[in-house]
Protein backbone atom coordinates (compact mmCIF):
# COMPACT_ATOMS: atom_id res chain seq x y z
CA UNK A 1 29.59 14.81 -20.34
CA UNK A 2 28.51 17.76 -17.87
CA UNK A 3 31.27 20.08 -16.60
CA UNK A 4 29.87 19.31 -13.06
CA UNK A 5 29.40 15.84 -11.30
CA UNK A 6 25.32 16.57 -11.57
CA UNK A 7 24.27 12.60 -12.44
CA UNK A 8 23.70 10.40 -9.18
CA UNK A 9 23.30 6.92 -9.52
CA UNK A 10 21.85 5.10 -6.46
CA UNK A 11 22.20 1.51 -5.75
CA UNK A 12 20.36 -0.25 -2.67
CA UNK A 13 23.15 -2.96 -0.57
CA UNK A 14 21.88 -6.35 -1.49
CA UNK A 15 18.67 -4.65 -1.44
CA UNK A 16 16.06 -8.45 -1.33
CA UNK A 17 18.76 -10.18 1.31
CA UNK A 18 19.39 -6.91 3.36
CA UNK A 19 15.19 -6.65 3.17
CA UNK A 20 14.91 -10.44 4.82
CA UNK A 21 18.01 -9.60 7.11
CA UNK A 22 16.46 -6.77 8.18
CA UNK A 23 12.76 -8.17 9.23
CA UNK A 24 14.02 -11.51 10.50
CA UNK A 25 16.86 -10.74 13.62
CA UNK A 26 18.23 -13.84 13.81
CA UNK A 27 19.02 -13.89 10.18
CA UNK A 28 21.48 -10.86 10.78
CA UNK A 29 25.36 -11.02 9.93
CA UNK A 30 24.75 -14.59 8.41
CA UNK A 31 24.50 -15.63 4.91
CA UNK A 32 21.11 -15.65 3.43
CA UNK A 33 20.58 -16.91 0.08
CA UNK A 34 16.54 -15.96 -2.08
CA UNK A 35 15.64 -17.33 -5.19
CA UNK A 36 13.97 -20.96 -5.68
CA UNK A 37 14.24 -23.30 -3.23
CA UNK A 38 13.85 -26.50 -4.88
CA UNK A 39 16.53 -28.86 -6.40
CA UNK A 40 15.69 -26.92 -10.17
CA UNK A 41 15.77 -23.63 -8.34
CA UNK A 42 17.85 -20.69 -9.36
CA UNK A 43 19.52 -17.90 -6.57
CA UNK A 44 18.13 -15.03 -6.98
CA UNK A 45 19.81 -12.77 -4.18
CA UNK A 46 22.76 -13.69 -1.80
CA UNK A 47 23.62 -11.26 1.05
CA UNK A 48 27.50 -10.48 1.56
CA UNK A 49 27.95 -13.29 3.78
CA UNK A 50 26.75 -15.99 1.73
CA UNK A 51 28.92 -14.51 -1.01
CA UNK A 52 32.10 -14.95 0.16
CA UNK A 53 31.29 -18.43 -0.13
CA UNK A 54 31.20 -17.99 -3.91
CA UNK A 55 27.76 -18.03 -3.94
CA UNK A 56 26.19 -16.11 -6.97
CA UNK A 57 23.05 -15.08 -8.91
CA UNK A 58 21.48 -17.71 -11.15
CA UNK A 59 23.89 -20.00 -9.86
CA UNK A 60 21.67 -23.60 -9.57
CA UNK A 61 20.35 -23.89 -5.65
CA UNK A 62 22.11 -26.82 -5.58
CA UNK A 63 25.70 -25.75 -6.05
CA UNK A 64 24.74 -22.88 -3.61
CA UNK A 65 23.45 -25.46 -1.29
CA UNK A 66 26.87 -27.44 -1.88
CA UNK A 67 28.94 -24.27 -1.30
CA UNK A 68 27.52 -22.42 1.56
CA UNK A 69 24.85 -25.39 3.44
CA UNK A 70 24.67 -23.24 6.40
CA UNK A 71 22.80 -20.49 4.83
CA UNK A 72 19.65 -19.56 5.42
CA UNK A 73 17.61 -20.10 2.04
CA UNK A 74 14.33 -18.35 1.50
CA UNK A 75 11.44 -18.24 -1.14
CA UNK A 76 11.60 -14.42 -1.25
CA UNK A 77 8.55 -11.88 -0.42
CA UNK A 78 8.42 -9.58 -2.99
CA UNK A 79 5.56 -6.96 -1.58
CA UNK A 80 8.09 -6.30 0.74
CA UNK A 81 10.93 -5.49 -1.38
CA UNK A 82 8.49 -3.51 -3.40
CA UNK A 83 7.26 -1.53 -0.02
CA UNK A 84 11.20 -0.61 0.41
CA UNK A 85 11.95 0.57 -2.78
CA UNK A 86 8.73 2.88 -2.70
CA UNK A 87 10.01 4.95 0.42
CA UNK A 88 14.12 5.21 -1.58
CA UNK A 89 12.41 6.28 -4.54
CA UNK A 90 10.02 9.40 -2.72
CA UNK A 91 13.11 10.27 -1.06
CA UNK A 92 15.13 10.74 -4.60
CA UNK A 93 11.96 12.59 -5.94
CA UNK A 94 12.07 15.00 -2.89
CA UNK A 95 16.00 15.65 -4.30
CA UNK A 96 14.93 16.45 -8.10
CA UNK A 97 12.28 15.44 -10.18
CA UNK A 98 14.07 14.15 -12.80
CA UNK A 99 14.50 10.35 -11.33
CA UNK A 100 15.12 7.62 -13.90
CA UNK A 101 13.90 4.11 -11.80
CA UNK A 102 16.21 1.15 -13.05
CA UNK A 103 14.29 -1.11 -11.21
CA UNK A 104 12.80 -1.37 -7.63
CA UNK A 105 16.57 -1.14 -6.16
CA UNK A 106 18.14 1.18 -8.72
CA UNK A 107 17.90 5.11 -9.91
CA UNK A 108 19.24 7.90 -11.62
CA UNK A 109 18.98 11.47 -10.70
CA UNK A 110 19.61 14.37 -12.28
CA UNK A 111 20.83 17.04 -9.58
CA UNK A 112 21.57 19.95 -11.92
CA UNK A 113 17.39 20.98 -11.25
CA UNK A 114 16.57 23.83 -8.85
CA UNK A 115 18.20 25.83 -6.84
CA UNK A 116 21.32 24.03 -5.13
CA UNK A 117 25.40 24.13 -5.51
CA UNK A 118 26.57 21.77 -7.35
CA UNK A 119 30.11 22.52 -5.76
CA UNK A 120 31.42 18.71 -4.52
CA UNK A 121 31.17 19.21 -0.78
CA UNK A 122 27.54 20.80 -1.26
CA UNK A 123 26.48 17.53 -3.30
CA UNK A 124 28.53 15.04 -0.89
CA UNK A 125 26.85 16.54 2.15
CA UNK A 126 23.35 16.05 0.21
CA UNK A 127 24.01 12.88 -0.11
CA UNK A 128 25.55 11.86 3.18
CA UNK A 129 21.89 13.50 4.25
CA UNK A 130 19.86 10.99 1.41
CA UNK A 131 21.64 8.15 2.95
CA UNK A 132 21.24 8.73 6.64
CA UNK A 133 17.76 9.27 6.06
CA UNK A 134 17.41 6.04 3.55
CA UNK A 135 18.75 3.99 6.82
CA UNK A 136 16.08 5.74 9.02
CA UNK A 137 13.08 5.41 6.69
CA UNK A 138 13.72 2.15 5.75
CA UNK A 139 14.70 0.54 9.07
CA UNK A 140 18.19 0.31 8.32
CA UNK A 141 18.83 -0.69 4.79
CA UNK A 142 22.20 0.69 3.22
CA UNK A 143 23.20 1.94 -0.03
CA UNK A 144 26.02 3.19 -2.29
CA UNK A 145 25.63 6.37 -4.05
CA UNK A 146 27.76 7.41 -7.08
CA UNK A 147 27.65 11.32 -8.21
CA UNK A 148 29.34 11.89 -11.76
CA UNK A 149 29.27 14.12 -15.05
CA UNK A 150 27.70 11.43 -16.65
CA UNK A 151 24.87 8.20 -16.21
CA UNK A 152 27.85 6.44 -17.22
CA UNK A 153 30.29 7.88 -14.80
CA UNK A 154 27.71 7.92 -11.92
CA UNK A 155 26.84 4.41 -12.37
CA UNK A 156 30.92 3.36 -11.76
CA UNK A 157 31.15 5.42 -9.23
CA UNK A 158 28.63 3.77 -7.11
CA UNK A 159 30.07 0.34 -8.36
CA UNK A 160 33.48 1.51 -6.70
CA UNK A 161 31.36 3.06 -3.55
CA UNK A 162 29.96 -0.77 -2.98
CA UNK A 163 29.00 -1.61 -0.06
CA UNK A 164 27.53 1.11 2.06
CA UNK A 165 29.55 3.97 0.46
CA UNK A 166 29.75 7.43 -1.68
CA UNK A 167 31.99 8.02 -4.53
CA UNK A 168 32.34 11.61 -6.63
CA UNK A 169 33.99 11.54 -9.89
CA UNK A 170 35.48 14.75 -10.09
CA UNK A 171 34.71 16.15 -13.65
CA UNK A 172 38.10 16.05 -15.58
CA UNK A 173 38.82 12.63 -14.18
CA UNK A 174 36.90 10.15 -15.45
CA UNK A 175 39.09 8.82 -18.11
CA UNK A 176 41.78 8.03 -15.82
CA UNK A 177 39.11 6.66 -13.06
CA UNK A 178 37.87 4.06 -15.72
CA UNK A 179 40.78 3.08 -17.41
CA UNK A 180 42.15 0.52 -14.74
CA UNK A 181 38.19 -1.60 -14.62
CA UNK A 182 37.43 -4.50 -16.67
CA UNK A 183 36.12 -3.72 -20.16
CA UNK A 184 32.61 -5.22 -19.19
CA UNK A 185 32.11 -2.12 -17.10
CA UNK A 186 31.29 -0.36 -20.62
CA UNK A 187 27.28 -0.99 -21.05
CA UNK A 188 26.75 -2.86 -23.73
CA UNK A 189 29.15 -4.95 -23.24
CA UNK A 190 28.46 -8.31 -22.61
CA UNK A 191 29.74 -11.77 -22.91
CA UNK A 192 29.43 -12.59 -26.73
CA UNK A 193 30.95 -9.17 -27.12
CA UNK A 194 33.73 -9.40 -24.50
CA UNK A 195 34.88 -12.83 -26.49
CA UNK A 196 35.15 -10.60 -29.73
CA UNK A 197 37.11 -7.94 -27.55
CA UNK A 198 39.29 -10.52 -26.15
CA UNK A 199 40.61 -11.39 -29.65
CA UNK A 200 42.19 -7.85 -29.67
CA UNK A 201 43.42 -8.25 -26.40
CA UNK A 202 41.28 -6.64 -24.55
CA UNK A 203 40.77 -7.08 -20.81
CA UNK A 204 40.59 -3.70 -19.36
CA UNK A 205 39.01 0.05 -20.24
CA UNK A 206 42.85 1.13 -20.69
CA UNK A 207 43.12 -1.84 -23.80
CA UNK A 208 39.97 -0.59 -24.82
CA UNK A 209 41.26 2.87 -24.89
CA UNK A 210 44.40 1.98 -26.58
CA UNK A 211 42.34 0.36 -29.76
CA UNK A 212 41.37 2.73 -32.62
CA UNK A 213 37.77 3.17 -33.52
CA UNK A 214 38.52 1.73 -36.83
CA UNK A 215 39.17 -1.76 -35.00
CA UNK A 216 36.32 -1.26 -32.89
CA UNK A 217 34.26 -0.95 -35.83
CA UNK A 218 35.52 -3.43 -37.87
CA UNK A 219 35.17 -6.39 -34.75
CA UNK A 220 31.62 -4.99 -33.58
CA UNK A 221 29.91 -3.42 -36.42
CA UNK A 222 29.69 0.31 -36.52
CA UNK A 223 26.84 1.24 -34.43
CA UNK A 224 28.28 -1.01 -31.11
CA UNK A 225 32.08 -0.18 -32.03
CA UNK A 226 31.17 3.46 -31.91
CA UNK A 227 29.30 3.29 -28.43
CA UNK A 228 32.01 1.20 -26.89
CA UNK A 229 34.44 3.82 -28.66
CA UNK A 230 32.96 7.02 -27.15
CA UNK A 231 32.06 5.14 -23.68
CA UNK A 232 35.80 3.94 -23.52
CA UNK A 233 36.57 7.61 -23.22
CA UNK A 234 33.86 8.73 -21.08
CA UNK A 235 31.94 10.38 -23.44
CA UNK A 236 27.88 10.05 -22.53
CA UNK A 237 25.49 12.32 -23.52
CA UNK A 238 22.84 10.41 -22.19
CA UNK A 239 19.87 12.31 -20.41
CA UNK A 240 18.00 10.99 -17.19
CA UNK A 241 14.78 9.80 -18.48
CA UNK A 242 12.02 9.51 -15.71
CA UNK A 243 8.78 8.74 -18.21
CA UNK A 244 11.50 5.89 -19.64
CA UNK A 245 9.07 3.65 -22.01
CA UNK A 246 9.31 0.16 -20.50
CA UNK A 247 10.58 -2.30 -23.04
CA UNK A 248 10.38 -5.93 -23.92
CA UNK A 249 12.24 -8.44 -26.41
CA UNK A 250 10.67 -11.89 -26.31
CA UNK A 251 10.55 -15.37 -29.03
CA UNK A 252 7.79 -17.38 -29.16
CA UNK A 253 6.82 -20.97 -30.99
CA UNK A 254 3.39 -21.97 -32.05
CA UNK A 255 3.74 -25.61 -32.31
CA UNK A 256 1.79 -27.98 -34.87
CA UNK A 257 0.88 -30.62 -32.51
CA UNK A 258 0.80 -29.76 -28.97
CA UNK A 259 4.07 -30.98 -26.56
CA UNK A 260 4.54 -32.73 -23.75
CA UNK A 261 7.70 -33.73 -24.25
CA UNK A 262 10.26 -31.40 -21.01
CA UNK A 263 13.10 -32.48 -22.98
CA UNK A 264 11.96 -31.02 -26.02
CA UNK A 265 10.85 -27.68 -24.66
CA UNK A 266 14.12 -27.45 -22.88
CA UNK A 267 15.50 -27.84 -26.39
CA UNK A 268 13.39 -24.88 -27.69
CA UNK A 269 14.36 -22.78 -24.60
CA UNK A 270 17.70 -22.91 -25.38
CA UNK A 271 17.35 -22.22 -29.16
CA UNK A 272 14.55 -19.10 -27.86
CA UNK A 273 16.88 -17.55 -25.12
CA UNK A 274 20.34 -17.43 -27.77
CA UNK A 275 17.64 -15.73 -30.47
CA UNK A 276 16.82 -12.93 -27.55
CA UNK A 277 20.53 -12.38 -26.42
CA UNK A 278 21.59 -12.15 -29.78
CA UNK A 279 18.84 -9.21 -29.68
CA UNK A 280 19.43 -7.60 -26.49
CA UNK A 281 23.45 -7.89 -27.54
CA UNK A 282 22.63 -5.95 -30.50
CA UNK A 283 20.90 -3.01 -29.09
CA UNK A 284 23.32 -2.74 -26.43
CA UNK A 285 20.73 -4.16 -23.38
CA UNK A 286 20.64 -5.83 -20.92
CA UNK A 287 17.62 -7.66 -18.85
CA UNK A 288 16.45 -7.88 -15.48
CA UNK A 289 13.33 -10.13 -16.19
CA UNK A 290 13.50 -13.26 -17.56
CA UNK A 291 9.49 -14.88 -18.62
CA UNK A 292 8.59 -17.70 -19.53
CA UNK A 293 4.68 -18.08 -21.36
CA UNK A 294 3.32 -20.99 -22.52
CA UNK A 295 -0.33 -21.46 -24.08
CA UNK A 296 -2.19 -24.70 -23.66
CA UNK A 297 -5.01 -26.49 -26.35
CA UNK A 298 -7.55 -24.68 -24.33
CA UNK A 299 -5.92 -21.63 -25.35
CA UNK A 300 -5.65 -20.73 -21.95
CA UNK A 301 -2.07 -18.68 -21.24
CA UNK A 302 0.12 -19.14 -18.68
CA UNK A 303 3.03 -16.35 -17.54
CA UNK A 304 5.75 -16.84 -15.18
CA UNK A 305 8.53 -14.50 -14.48
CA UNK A 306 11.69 -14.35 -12.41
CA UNK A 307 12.88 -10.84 -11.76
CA UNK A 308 16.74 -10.69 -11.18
CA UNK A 309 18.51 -7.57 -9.14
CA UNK A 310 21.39 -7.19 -11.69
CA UNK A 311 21.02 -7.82 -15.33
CA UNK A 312 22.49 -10.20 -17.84
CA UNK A 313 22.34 -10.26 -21.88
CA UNK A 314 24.07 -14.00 -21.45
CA UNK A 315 22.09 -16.98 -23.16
CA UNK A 316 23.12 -19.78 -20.62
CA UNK A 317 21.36 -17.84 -17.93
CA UNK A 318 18.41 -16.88 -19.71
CA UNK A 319 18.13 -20.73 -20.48
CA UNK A 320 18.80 -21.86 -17.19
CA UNK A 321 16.16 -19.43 -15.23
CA UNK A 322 13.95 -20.07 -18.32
CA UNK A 323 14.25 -23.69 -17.59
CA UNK A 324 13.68 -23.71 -14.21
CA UNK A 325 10.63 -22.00 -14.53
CA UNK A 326 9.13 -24.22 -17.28
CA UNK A 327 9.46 -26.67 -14.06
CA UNK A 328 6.47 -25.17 -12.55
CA UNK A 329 4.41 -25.78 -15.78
CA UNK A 330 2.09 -28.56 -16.00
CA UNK A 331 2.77 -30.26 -19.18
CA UNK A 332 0.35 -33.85 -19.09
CA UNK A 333 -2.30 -31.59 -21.69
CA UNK A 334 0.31 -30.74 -23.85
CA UNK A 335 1.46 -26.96 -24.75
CA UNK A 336 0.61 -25.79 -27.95
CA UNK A 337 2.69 -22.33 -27.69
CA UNK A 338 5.62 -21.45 -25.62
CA UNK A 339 7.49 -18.26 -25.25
CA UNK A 340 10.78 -16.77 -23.79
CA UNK A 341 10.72 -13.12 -23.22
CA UNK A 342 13.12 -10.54 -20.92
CA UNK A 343 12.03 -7.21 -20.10
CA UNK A 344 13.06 -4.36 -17.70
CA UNK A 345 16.40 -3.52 -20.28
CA UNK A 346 18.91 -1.60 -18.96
CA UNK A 347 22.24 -0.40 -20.46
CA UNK A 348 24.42 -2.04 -17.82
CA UNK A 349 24.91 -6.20 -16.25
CA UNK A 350 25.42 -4.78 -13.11
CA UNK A 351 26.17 -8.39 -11.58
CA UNK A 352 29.33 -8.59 -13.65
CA UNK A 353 31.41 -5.82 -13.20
CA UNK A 354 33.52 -5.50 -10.49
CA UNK A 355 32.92 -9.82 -9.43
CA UNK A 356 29.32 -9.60 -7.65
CA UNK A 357 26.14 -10.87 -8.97
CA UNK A 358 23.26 -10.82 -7.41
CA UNK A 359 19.25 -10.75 -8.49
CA UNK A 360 16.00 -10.71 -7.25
CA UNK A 361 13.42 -13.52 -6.22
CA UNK A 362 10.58 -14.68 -8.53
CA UNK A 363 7.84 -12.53 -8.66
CA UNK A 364 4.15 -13.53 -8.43
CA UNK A 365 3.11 -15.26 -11.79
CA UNK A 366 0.66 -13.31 -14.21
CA UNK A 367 -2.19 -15.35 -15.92
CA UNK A 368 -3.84 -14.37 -18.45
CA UNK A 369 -7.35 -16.24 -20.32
CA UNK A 370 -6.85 -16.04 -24.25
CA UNK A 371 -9.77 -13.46 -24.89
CA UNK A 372 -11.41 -16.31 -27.55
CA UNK A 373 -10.85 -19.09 -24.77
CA UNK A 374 -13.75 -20.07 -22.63
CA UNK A 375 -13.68 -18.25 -19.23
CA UNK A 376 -14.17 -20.13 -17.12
CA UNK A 377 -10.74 -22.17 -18.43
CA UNK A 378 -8.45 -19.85 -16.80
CA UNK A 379 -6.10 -21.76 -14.10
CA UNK A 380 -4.82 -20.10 -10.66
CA UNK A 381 -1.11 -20.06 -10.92
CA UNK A 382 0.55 -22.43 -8.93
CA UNK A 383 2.57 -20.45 -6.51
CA UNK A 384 -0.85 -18.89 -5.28
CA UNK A 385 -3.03 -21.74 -5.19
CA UNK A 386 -0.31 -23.19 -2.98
CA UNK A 387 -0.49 -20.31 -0.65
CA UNK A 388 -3.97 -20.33 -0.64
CA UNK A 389 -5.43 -23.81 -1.06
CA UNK A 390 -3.25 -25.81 -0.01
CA UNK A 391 -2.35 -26.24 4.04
CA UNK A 392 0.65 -27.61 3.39
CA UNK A 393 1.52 -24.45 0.44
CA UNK A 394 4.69 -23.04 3.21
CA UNK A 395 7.35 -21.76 1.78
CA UNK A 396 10.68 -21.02 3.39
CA UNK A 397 10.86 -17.19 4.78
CA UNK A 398 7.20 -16.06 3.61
CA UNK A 399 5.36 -14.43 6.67
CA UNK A 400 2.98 -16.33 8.92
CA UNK A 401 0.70 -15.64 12.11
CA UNK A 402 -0.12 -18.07 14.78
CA UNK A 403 -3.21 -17.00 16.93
CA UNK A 404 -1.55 -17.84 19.99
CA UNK A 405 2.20 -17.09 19.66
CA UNK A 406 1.40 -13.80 16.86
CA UNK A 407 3.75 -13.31 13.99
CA UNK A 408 6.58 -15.03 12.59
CA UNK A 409 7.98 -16.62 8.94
CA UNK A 410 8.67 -20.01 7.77
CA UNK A 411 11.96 -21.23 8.62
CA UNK A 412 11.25 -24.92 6.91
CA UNK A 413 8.04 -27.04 6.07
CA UNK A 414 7.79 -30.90 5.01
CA UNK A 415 6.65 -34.37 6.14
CA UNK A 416 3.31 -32.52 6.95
CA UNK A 417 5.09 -29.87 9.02
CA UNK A 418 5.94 -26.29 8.84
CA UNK A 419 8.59 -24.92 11.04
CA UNK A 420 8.16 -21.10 11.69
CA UNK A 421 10.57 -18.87 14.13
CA UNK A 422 8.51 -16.08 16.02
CA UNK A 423 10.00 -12.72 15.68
CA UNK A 424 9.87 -9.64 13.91
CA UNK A 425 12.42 -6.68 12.88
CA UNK A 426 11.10 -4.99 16.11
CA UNK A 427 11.16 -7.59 18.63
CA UNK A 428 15.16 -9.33 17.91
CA UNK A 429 15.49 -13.22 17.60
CA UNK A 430 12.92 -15.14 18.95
CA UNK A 431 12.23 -18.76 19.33
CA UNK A 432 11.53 -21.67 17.24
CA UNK A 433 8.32 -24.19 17.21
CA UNK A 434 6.83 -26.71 14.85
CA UNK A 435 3.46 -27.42 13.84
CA UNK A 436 1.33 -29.50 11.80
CA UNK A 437 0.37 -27.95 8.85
CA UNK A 438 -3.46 -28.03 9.09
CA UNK A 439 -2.67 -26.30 12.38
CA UNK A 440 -6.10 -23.88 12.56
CA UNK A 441 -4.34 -21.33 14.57
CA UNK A 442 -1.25 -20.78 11.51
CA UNK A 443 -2.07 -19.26 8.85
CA UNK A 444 -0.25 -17.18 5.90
CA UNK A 445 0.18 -13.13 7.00
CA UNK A 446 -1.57 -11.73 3.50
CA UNK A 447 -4.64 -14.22 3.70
């Protein structure tokens, strides 16, 4: 730990709901739910309204649909999220340049670089500053800044600052500040590991504090029992890492005759995504992307990936996003290879500390032509041949122009129809018409 609170951790406000809330008007103050929006889809990101409703990350569409049917549910646009997150990070490199990017809604910075006071009021008035002008630059997005001695201590600070808020944990303090939170605000600690813990009792940081390291070691093994330890106790040494190497842990199967069977590859998804959280338990990670490859006879390769805003090390929802993207793979030719990988690790599950989850839409799928495969074998993934082939390729909130009425998104499509409401973050709600969808005036925005 630092004598000074010098770490600030930054954490955008239901950054990929607040981005849709925030470029469609009428969509503002009510819930909003991203992720797939099929039967098999997953949420991805719910915005505060929809989660009072219980509604969760990589929760099945369905049950969200059950639980909150009034929400607005949307495919997610992910070049705008990414736009966002570009202006929030330049404004943390103008504070220092010693930003650590967690993902496109999440940073570290280390504030103990050039000349400024690190005296509490100076660094709470820099940030009240960093915040204003995050809502200006932006076009109104919030987010919740924590300032500590520590990554560790910064990071629960802006936990405790959620939503829209600043929190400074004065150095000196942080024992007592942590000791009241549930034990899975430690990083590394997960669910396999919180079912050891609660063998011992353990529920909060104060039980955790109360165990010796001895027990720590002998329920966790020596190298997670003494991080948990030390972390229990505030002590992180941890620097903030801009050039942070980007890591990956992922299983694969090469099978002997190819498979068509879903039920079977379901099987080896599940036996795949317990072999990578046993992996990301042990080195104390957590992931934000779950991906799914699989390699046909052709040898062509197929990637898809679902990016989520918080981060999980928990098999059942690595299987159940894993699953739900093997539903978008064609399986009549058989797959002779498939693969479950995660990748953007972090040391924290964000989702599950203080009783909100929430993650991030799917992101564009990657596909790749085995380099001894024929060329011209290589498919067009499926999400972008429906965008661009296909007239009827809508998908709920993705941005559209009409030559006569301008630009607008997709509220709904089906039954040969696409349903899009005119208006745009500058111009407030506007109104609602349907068209067919071979309409030659509507087309997607990006084509």
């Amino acid at each position: 730990m630092r004598a000074q609170a010098s770490v600030l951790h930054l954490d955008l406000d239901a950054f990929f709901a607040a981005v849709e809330q925030r470029d469609k008007p009428s969509l503002r103050g009510k819930p909003v739910i991203v992720g797939g929006v099929g039967q098999r889809g997953v949420v991805s990101t719910a915005s505060y309204e929809a989660r009072v409703f219980g509604v969760r990350s990589a929760m099945p569409m369905h049950e969200a649909r059950r639980r909150c049917p009034h929400a607005a549910f949307l495919s997610g646009r992910f070049g705008a999220y990414r736009q966002a997150s570009g202006i929030v990070m330049g404004l943390l490199r103008e504070l220092s340049p010693l930003v650590e990017p967690l993902s496109l809604d999440e940073a570290f910075v280390d504030l103990a670089v050039g000349d400024r006071s690190l005296a509490p009021e100076a660094v709470l008035a820099e940030v009240a500053t960093l915040r204003a002008r995050l809502t200006e630059a932006t076009g109104g997005l919030t987010a919740s800044v924590g300032v500590g001695s520590s990554k560790f201590i910064a990071k629960v600070a802006s936990e405790l600052a959620k939503p829209d808020g600043v929190r400074l944990v004065a150095p000196g303090t942080e024992v007592e500040t942590i000791a009241p939170l549930p034990a899975r605000a430690i990083p590394g600690i997960g669910p396999v590991t919180m079912e050891k813990l609660a063998r011992l009792g353990v529920a909060t940081v104060a039980d955790l504090q109360r165990l010796s390291s001895r027990e720590l070691v002998r329920e966790l093994g020596r190298s997670q029992g003494e991080w948990i330890g030390a972390l229990a106790f505030a002590r992180d040494d941890r620097p903030v890492e801009p050039d942070r190497e980007t890591k990956s842990i992922s299983v694969e199967d090469t099978f002997e005759t190819d498979v068509t069977d879903r039920e079977a590859l379901h099987a080896v998804i599940a036996r795949d995504a317990a072999s990578v959280a046993r992996r990301l338990s042990a080195a104390h990670l957590f992931a934000r992307t779950i991906t799914l490859k699989a390699r046909y006879p052709d040898f062509t390769t197929l990637s898809r990936s679902r990016t989520l805003d918080g981060a999980t090390d928990d098999t059942a929802v690595i299987t159940l996003v894993a699953r739900a993207l093997l539903d978008q793979v064609e399986l009549l030719r058989g797959v002779r290879l498939l693969g479950v990988g995660v990748a953007g690790l972090t040391e924290s599950a964000q989702e599950a500390l203080f009783g909100e989850q929430t993650d991030a839409p799917e992101q564009v799928d990657e596909v790749v032509a085995d380099p001894d495969a024929v060329p011209d074998t290589t498919e067009q993934p499926e999400s972008l041949a429906w965008a661009r082939r296909r007239p009827d390729g809508y998908r709920p909130g993705m941005d559209v122009v009409h030559d006569e009425h301008g630009p607008g998104w997709v509220w709904g499509a089906g039954l040969g129809r696409v349903t899009v409401r005119f208006e745009t973050a500058e111009t407030g709600p506007g109104p609602v018409r349907t068209f067919a969808v071979d309409d030659p005036q509507l087309r997607p925005a990006d084509d």
